[in-house]
Protein backbone atom coordinates (compact mmCIF):
# COMPACT_ATOMS: atom_id res chain seq x y z
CA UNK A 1 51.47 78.04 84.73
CA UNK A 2 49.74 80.54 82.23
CA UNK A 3 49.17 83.60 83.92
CA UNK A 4 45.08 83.05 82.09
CA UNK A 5 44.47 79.76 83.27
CA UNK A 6 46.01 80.94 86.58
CA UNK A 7 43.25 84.00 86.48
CA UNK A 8 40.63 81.37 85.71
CA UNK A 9 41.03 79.03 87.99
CA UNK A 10 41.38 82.43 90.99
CA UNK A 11 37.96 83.39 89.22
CA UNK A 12 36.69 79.83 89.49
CA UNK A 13 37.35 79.50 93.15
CA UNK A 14 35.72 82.65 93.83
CA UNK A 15 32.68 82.19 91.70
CA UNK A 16 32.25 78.77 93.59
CA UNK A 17 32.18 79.98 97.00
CA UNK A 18 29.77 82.59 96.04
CA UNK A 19 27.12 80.30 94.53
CA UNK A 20 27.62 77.75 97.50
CA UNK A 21 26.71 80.51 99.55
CA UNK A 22 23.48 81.64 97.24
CA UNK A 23 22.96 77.39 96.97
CA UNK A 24 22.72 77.61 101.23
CA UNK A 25 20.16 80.61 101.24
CA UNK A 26 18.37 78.88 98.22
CA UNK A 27 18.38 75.75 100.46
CA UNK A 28 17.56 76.76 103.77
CA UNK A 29 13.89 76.61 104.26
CA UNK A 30 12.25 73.87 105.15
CA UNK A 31 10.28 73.20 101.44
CA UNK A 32 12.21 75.35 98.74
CA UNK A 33 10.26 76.41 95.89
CA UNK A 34 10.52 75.30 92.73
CA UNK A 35 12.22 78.51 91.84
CA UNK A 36 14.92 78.22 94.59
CA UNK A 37 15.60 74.55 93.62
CA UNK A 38 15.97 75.78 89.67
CA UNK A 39 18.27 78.75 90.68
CA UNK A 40 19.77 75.97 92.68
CA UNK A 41 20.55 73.77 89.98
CA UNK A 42 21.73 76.42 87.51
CA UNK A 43 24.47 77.08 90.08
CA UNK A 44 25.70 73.58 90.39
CA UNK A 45 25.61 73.30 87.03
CA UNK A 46 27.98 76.11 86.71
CA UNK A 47 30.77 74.71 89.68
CA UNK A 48 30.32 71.42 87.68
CA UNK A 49 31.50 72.94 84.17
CA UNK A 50 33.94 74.94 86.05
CA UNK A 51 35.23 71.45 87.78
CA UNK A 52 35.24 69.56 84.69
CA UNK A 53 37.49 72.53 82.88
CA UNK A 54 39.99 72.13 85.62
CA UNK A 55 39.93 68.56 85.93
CA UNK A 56 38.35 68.56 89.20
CA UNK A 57 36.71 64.95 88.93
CA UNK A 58 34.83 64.43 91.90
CA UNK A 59 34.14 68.07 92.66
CA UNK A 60 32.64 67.27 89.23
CA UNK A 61 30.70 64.07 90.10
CA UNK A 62 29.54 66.16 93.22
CA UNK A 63 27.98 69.09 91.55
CA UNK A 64 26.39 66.61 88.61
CA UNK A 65 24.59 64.79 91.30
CA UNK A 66 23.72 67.57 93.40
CA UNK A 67 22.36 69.07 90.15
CA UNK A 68 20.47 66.36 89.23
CA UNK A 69 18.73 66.19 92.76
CA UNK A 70 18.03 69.83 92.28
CA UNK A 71 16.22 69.66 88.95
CA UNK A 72 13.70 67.25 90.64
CA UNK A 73 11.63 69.94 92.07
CA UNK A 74 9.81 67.67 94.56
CA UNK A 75 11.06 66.25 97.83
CA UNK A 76 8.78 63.67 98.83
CA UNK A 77 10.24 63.75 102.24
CA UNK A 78 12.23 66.30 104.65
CA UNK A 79 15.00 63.18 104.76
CA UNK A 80 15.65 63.73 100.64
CA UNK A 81 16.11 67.46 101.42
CA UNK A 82 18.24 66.47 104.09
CA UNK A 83 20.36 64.37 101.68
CA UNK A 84 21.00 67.28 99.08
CA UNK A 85 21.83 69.62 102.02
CA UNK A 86 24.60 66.36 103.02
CA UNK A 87 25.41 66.12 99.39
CA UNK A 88 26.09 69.98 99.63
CA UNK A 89 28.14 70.25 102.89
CA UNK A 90 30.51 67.84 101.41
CA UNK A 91 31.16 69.81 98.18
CA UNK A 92 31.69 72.71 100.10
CA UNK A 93 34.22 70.47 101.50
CA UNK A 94 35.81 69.66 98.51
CA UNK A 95 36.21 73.11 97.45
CA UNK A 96 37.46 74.58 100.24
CA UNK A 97 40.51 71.84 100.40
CA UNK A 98 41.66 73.45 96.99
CA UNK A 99 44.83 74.93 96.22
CA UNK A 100 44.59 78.74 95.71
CA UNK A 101 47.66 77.96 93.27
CA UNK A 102 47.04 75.97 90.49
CA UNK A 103 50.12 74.79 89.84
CA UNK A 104 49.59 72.93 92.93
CA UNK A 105 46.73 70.68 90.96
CA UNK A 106 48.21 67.52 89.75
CA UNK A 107 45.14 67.84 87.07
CA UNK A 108 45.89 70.74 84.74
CA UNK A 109 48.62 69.94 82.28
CA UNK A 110 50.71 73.27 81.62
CA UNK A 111 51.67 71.97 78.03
């Protein structure tokens, strides 16, 4: 694989777990802010462009939702909180059942 694309994807990885571990702070109150929930969103929005690049489908899907649920601002109920935080844990999932070596995706074409 191309030593770049194997340098973005390393950089990728890394960048992910670090904003699911700002996302968790962001998240862990009881009522986040507004701010916290935008910061949150941004950050999803950044593992989903990252996913898409890579061809990471529903790591994709995942962070789209999870975005979307973030950009509404208001949680009528500790229960929808509770669903983004479920939403979350199972993204994390997905990420951490990467490959650190890309070649090891069956998603990125090398030609």
């Amino acid at each position: 694989m191309d030593s770049i694309l194997t340098r973005a994807y390393s950089v990728y990885l890394n960048e992910s777990v670090q904003h699911l571990q700002e996302i968790q702070t962001l998240l862990s109150s009881q009522k986040p802010s507004k701010e916290e929930l935008t910061r949150a969103a941004v950050r999803f929005h950044t593992i989903r462009g990252g996913a898409g690049f890579f061809g990471l489908t529903t790591i994709l899907q995942l962070a789209r939702a999870l975005e979307e649920l973030a950009k509404q601002k208001e949680f009528e109920s500790s229960e929808d909180l509770n669903h983004l935080k479920r939403a979350l844990a199972q993204l994390q999932s997905e990420i951490a059942t990467l490959p650190l070596d890309p070649s090891e995706l069956s998603v990125i074409r090398t030609t």
